[in-house]
Every structure is written in C-alpha cells, then in structure tokens.
Protein backbone atom coordinates (compact mmCIF):
# COMPACT_ATOMS: atom_id res chain seq x y z
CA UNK A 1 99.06 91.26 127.91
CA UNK A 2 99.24 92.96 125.07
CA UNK A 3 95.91 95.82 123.54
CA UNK A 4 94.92 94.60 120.81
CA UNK A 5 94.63 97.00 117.68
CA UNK A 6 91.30 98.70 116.51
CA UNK A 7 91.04 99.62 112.53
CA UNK A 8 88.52 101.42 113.64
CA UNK A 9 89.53 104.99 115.35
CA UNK A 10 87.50 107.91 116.84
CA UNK A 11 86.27 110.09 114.16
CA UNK A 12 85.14 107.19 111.21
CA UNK A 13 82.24 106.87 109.67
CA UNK A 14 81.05 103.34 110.24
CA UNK A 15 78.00 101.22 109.42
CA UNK A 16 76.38 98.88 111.97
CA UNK A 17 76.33 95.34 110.26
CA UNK A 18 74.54 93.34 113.41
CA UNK A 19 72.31 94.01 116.22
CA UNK A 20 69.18 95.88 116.69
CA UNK A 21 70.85 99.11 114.90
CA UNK A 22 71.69 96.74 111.90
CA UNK A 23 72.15 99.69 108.79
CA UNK A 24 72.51 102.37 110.78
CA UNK A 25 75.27 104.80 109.92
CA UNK A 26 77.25 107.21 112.69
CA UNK A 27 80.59 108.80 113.71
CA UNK A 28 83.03 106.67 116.07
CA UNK A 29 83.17 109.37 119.55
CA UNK A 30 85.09 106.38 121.65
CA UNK A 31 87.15 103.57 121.02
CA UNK A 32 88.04 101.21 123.86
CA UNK A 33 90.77 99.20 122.63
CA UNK A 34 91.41 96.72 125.68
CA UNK A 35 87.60 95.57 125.57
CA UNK A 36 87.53 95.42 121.42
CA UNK A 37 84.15 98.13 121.55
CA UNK A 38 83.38 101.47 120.41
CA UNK A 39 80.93 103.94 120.95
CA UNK A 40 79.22 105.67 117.82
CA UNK A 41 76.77 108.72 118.35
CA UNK A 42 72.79 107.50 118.30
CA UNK A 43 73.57 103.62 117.81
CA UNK A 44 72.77 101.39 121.10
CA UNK A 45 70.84 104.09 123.06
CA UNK A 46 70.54 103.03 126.20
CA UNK A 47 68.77 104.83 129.42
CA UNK A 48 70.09 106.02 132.61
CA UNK A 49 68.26 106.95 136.09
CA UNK A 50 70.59 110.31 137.26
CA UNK A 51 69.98 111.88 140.50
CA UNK A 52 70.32 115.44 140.57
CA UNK A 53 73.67 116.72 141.38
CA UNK A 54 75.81 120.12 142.14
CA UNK A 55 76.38 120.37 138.15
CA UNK A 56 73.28 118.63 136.95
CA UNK A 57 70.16 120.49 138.36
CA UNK A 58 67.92 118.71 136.72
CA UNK A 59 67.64 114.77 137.16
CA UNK A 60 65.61 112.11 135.39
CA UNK A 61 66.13 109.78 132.63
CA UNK A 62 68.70 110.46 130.31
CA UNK A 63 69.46 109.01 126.65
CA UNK A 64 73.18 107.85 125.69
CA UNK A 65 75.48 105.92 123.55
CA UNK A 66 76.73 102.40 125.41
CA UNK A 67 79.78 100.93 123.51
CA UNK A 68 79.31 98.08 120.91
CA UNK A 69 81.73 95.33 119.88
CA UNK A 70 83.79 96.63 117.10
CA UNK A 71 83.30 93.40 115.23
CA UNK A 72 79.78 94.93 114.57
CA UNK A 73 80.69 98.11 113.22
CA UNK A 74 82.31 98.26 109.40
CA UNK A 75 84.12 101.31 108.57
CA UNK A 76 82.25 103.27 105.49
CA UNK A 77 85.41 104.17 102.98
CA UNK A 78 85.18 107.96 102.62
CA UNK A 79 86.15 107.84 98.86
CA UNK A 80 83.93 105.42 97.48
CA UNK A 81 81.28 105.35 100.11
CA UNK A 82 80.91 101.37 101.04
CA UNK A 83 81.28 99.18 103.68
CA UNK A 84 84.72 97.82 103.62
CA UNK A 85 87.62 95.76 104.94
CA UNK A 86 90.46 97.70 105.96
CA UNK A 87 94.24 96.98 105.27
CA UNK A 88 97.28 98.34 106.81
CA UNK A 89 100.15 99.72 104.06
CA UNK A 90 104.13 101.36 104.19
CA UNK A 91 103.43 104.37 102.03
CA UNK A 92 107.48 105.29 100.30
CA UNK A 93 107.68 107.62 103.34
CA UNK A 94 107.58 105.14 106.08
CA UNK A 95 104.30 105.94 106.94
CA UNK A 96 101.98 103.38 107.75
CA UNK A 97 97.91 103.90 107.19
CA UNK A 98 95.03 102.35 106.76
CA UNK A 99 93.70 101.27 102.82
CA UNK A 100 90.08 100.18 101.63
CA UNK A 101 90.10 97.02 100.42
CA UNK A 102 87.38 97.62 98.23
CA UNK A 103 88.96 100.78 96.12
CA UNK A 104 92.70 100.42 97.30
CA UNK A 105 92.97 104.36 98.36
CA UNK A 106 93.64 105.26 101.70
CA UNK A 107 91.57 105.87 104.60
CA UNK A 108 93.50 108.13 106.89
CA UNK A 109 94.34 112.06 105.84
C-alpha cells in the first residue's frame, strides 16, 4: 500500500480550522504520513501520568502535543499570510514545490 502524500511538512506554519483548537496558529514539529496526522507545538495538549525513571527524576503529570488529522490543519502562506490551498508546480528547472493557491507564489525556499 502505498503513503499517501502530506502538503503539509514539518516546519509550516498552519492554522487549526476544526476542533477544540479551532483558530489557533503553530509550527508543524511531526508529520506522520501513513496515519494522515501531524503534530503542531501547543495545539491538542493532552496529559500524561510518567513514572519516574533513570533519566527523568522527577515524575508526575506532564503536558504534550498528540497528533491531529491533517485535514484539520490549513497551511498559513508565508507571503501573504492566509489560510490557503496548496498546489504542486514544475518550476523550468525540474523542480517540483508547493504554490498558494490564494497568491500563486511558492511555499517552499
């Protein structure tokens, strides 16, 4: 079976458009391709019981980021600053990269 492809990647900026975060901008840290979820940095807190351990000293309740469907999360275009579709283009070099649909420049560097 084949992983299906993200237009999301680790590093965007992306805007939550559903869920109890809805409006809620962050950074992507994770993306998880074969489950179609990412993980963006304070969105879907969620707590965990840790015991301690030979690294962690310290145990107790801890705060982190649990992955969320990617069909949740809208990239935020960094040129013109707006949710947005994203389309895949063949720049004249052979290149291929990601495009807003909104402003038609490109999203990767």
């Amino acid at each position: 079976m084949a992983v299906p492809r993200l237009k999301i990647k680790t590093g965007d900026q992306v805007v939550v458009r559903a869920g109890k975060d809805k409006g809620k901008k962050g950074k992507v840290i994770a993306a998880y391709p074969s489950e179609g979820k990412v993980k963006v940095e304070n969105i879907n807190l969620i707590q965990k019981h840790a015991k301690p351990t030979q690294k962690v000293k310290q145990g107790g309740i801890r705060e982190m980021e649990a992955p969320i469907y990617v069909s949740r999360v809208q990239l935020l275009c960094p040129q013109c600053n707006m949710p947005t579709r994203v389309s895949r283009d063949k720049l004249a070099d052979g290149r291929k990269v990601r495009t807003c649909k909104k402003c038609g420049k490109t999203v990767d560097k």
